[in-house]
PDB file of N, CA and C in Angstrom:
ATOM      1  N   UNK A   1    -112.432  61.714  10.509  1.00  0.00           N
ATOM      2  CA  UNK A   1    -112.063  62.164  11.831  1.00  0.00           C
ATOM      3  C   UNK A   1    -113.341  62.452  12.614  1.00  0.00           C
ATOM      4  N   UNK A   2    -113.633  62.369  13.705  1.00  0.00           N
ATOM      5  CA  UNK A   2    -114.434  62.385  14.928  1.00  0.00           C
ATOM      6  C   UNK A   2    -115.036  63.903  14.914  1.00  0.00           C
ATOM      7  N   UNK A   3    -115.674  63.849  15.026  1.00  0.00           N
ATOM      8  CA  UNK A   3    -116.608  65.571  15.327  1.00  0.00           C
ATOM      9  C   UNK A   3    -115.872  66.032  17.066  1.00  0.00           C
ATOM     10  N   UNK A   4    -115.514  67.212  17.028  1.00  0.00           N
ATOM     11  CA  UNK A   4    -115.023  68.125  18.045  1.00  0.00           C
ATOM     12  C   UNK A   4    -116.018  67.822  19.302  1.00  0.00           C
ATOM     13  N   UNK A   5    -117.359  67.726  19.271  1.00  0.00           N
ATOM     14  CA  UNK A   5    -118.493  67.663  20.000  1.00  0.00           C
ATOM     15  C   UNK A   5    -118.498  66.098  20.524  1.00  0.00           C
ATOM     16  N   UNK A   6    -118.117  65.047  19.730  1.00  0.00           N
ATOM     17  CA  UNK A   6    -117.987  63.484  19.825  1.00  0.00           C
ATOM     18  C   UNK A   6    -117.205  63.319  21.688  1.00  0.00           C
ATOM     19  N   UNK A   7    -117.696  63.849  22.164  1.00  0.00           N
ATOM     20  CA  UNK A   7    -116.489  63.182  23.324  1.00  0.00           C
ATOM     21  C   UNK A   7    -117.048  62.153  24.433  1.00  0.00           C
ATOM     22  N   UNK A   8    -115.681  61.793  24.703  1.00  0.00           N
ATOM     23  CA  UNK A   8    -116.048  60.193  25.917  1.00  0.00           C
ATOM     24  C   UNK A   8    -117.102  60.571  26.974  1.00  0.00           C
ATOM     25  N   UNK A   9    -117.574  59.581  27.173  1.00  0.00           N
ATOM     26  CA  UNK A   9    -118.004  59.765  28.632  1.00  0.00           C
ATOM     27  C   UNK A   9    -117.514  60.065  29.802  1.00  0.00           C
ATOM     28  N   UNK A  10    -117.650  60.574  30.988  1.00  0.00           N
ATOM     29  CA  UNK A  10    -117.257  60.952  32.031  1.00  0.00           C
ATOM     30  C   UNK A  10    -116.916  59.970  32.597  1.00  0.00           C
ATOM     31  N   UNK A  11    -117.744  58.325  32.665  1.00  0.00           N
ATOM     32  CA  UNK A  11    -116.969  57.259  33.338  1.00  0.00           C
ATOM     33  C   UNK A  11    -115.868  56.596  32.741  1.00  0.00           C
ATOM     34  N   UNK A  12    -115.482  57.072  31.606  1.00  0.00           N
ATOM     35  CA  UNK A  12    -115.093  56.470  30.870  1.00  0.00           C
ATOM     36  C   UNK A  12    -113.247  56.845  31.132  1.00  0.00           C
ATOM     37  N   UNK A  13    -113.720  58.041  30.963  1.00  0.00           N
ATOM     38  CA  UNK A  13    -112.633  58.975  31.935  1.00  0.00           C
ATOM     39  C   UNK A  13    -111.988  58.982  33.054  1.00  0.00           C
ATOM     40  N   UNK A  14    -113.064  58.851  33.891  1.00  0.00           N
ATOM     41  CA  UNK A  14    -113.147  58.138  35.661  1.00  0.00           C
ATOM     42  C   UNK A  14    -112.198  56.958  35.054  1.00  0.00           C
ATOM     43  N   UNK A  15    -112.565  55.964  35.086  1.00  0.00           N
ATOM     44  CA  UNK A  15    -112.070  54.642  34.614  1.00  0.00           C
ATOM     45  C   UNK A  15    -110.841  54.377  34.099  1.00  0.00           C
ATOM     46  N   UNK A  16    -110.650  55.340  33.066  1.00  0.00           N
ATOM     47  CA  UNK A  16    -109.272  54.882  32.540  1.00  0.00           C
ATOM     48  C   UNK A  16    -107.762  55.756  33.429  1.00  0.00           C
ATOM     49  N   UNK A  17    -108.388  56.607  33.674  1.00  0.00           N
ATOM     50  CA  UNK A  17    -107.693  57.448  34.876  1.00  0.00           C
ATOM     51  C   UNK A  17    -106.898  56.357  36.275  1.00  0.00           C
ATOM     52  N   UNK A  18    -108.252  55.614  36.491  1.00  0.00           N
ATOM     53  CA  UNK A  18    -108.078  55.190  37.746  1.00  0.00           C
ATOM     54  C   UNK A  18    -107.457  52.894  37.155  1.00  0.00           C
ATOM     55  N   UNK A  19    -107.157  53.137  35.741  1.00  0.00           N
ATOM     56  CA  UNK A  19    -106.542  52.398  35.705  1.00  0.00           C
ATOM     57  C   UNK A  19    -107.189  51.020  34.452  1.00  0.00           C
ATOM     58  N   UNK A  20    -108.436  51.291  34.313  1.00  0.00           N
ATOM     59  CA  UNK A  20    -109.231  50.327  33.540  1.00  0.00           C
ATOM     60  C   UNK A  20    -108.978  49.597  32.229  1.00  0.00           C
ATOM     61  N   UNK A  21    -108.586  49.169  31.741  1.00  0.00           N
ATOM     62  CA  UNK A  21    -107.935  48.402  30.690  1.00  0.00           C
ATOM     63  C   UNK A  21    -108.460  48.769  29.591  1.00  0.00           C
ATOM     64  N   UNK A  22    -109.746  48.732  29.732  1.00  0.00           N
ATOM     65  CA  UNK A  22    -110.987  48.473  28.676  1.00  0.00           C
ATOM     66  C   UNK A  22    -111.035  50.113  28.694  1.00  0.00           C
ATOM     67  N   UNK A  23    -111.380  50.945  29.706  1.00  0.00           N
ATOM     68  CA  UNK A  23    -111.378  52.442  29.047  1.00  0.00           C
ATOM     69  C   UNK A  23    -110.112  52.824  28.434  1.00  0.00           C
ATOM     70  N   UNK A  24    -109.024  52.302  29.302  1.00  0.00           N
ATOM     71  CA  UNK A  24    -107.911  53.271  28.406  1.00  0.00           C
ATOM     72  C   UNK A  24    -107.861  52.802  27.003  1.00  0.00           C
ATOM     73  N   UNK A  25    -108.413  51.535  26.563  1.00  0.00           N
ATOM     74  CA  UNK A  25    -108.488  51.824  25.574  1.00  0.00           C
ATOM     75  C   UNK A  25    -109.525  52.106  24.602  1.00  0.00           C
ATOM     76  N   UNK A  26    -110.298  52.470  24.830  1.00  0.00           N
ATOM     77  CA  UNK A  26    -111.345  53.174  24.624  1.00  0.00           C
ATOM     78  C   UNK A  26    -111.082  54.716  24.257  1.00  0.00           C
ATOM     79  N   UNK A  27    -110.382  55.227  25.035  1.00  0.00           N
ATOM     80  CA  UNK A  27    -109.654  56.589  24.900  1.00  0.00           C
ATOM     81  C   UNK A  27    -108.712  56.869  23.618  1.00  0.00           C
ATOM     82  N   UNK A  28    -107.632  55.566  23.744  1.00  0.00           N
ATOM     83  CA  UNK A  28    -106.153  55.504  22.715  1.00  0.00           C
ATOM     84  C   UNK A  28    -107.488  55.443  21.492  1.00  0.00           C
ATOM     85  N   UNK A  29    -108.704  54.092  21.302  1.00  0.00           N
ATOM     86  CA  UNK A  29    -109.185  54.733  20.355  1.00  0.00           C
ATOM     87  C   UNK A  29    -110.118  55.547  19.704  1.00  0.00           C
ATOM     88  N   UNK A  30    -110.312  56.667  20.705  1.00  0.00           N
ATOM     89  CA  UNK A  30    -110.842  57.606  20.487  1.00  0.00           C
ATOM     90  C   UNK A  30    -109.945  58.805  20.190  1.00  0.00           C
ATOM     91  N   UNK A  31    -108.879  58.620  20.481  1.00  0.00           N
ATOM     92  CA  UNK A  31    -107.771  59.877  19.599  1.00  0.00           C
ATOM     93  C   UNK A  31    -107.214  59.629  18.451  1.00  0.00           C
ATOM     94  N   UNK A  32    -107.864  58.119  18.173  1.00  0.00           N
ATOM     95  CA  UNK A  32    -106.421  57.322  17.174  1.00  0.00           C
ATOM     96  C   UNK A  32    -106.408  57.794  15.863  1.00  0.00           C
ATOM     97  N   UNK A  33    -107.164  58.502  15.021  1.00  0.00           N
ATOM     98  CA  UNK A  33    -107.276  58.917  13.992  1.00  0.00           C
ATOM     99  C   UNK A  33    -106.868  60.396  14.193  1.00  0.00           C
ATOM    100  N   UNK A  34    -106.672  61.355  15.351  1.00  0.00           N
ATOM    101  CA  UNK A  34    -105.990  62.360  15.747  1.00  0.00           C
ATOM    102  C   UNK A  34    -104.649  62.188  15.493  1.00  0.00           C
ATOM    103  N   UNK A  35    -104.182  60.792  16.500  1.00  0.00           N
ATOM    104  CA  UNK A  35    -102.984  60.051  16.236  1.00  0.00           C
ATOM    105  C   UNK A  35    -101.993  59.964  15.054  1.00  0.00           C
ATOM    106  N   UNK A  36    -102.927  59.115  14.206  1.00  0.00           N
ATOM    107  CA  UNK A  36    -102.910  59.059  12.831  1.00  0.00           C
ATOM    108  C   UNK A  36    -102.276  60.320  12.109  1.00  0.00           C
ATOM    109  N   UNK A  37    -103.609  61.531  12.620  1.00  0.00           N
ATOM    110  CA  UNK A  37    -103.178  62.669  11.629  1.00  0.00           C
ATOM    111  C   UNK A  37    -101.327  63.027  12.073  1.00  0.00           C
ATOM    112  N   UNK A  38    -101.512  63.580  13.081  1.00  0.00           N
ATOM    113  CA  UNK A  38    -100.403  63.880  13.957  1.00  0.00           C
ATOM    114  C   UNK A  38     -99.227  63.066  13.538  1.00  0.00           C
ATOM    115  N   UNK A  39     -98.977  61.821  13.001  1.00  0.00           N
ATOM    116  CA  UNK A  39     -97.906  60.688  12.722  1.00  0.00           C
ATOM    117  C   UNK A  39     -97.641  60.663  11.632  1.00  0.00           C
ATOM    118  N   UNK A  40     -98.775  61.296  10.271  1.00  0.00           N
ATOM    119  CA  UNK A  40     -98.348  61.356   8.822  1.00  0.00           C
ATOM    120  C   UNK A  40     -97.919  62.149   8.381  1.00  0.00           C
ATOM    121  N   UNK A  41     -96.805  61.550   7.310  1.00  0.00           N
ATOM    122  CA  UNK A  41     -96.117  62.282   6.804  1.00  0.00           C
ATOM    123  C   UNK A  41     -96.449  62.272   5.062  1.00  0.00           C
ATOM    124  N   UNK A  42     -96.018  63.764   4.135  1.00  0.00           N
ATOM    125  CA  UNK A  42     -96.301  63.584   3.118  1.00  0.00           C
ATOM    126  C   UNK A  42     -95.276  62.650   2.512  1.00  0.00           C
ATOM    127  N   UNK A  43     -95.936  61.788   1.317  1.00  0.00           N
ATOM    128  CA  UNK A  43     -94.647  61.692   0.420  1.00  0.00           C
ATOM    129  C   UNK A  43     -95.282  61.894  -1.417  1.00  0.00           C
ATOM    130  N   UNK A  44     -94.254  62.005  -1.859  1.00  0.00           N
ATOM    131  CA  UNK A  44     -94.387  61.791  -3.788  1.00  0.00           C
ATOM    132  C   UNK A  44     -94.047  60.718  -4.441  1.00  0.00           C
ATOM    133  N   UNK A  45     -94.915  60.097  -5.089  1.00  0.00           N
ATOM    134  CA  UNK A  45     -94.432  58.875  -5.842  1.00  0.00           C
ATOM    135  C   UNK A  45     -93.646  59.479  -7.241  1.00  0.00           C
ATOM    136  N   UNK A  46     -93.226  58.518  -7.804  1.00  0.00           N
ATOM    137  CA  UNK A  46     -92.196  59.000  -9.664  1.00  0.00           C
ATOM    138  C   UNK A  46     -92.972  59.802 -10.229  1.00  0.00           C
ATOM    139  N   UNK A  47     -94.415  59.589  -9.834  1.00  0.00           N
ATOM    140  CA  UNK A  47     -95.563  59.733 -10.883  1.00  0.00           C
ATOM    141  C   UNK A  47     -96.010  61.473 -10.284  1.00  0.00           C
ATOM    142  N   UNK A  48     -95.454  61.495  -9.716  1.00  0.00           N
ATOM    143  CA  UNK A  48     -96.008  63.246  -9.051  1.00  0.00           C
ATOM    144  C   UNK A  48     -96.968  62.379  -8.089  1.00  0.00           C
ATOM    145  N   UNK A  49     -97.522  62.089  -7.651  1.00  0.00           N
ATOM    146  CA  UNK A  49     -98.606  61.289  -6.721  1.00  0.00           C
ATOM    147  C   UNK A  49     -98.453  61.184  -5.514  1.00  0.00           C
ATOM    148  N   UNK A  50     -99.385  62.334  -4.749  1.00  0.00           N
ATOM    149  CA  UNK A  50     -98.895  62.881  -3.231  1.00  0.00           C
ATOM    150  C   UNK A  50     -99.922  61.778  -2.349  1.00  0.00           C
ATOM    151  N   UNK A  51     -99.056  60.991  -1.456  1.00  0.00           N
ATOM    152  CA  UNK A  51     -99.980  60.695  -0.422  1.00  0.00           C
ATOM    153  C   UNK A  51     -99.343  60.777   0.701  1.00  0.00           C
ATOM    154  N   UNK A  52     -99.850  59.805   1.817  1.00  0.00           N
ATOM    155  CA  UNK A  52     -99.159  60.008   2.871  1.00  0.00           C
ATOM    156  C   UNK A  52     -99.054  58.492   3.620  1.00  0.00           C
ATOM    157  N   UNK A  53     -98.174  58.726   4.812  1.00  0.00           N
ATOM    158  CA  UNK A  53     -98.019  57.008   5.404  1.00  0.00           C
ATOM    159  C   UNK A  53     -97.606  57.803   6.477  1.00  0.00           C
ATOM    160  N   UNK A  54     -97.993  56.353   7.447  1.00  0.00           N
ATOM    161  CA  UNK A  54     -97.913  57.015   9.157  1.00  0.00           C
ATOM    162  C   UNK A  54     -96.440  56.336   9.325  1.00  0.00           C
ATOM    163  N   UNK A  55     -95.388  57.095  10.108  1.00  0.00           N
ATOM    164  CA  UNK A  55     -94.557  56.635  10.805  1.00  0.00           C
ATOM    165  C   UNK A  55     -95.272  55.732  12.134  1.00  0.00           C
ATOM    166  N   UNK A  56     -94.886  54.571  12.433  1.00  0.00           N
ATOM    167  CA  UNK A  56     -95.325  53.761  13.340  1.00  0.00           C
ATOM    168  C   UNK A  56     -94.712  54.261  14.470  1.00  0.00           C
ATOM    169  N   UNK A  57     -93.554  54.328  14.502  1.00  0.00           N
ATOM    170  CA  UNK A  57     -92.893  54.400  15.990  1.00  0.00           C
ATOM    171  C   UNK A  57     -93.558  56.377  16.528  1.00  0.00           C
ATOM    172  N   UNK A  58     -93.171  57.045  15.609  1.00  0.00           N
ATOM    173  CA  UNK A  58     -94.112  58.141  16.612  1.00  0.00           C
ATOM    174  C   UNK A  58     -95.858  57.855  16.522  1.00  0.00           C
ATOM    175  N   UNK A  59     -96.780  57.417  15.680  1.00  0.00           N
ATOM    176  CA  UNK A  59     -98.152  56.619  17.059  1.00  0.00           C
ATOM    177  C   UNK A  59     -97.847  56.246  17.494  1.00  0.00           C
ATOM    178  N   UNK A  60     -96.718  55.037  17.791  1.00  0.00           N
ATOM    179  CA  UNK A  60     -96.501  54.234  19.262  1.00  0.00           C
ATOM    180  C   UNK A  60     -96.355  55.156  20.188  1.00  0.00           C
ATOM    181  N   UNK A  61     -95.199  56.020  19.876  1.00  0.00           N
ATOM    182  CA  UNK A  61     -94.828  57.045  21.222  1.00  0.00           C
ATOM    183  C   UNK A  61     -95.940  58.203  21.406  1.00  0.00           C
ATOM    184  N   UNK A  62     -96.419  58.591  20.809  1.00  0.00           N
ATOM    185  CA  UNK A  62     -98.039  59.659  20.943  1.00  0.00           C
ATOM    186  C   UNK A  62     -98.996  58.322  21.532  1.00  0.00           C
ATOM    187  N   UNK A  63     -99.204  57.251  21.482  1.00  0.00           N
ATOM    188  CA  UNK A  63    -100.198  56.638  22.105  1.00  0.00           C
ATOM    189  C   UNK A  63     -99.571  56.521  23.761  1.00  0.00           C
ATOM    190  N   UNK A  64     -98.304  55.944  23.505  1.00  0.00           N
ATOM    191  CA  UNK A  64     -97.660  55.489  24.645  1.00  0.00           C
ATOM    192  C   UNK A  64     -97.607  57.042  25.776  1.00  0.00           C
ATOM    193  N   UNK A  65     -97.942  58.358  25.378  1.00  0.00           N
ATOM    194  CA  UNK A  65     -97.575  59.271  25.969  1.00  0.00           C
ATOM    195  C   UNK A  65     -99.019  59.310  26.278  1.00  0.00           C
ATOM    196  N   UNK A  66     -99.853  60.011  25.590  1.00  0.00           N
ATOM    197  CA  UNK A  66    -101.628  59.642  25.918  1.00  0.00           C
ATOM    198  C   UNK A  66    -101.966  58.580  27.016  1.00  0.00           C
ATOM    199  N   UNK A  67    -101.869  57.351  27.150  1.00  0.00           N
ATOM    200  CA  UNK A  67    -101.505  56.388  28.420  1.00  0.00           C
ATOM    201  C   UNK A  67    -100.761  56.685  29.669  1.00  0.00           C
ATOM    202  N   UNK A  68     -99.715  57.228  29.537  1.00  0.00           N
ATOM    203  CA  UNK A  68     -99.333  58.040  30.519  1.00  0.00           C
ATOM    204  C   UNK A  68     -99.570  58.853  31.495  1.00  0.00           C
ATOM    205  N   UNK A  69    -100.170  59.802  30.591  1.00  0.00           N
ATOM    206  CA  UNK A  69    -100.514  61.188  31.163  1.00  0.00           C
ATOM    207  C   UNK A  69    -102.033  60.865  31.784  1.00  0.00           C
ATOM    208  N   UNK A  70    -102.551  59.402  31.485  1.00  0.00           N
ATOM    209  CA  UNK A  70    -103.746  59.482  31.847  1.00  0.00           C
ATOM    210  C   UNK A  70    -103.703  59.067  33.285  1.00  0.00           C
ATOM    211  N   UNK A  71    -102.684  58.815  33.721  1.00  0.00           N
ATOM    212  CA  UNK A  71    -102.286  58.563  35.036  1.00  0.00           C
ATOM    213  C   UNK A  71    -102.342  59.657  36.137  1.00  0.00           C
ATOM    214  N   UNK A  72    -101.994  60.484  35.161  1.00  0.00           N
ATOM    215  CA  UNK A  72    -101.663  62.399  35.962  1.00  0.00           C
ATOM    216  C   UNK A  72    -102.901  63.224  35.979  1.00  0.00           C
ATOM    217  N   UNK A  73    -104.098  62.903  35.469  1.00  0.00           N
ATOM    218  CA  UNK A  73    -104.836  63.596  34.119  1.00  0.00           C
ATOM    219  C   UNK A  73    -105.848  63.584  35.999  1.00  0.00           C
ATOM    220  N   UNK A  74    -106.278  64.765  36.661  1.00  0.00           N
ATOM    221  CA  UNK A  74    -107.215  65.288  37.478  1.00  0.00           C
ATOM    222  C   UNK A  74    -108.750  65.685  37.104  1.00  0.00           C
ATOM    223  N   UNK A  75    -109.564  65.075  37.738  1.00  0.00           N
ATOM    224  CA  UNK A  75    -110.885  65.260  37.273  1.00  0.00           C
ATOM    225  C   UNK A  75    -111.523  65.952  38.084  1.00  0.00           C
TER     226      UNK A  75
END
């Protein structure tokens, strides 16, 4: 995961705000392992064996909402 301190640039921001293809996604993947966390769920295999797997459709809808809001998002 990304260091707390790691953040976008200011044009980058500007940009995807005001519509830029290439920043917004630049942004989706700069949260996407946030994403990630946020979308997994635990599971147990037979074996006792804890891991985890992302539900797809909520990242779709956490990305698809992130895109959104970047529409609203005031600088």
């Amino acid at each position: 995961m990304k260091k707390c301190n790691d953040l976008l640039p200011e044009w980058v921001i500007d940009s995807a705000v005001n519509g830029d293809v290439n920043a917004i996604h630049k942004v989706v993947d700069h949260y996407s392992s946030y994403i990630a966390t946020l979308s997994s769920r635990p599971i147990s295999s037979s074996l006792g064996i804890r891991s985890g797997y992302i539900i797809e459709e909520l990242r779709r809808n956490l990305e698809t909402k992130l895109i959104n809001k970047l529409s609203t998002f005031r600088i």
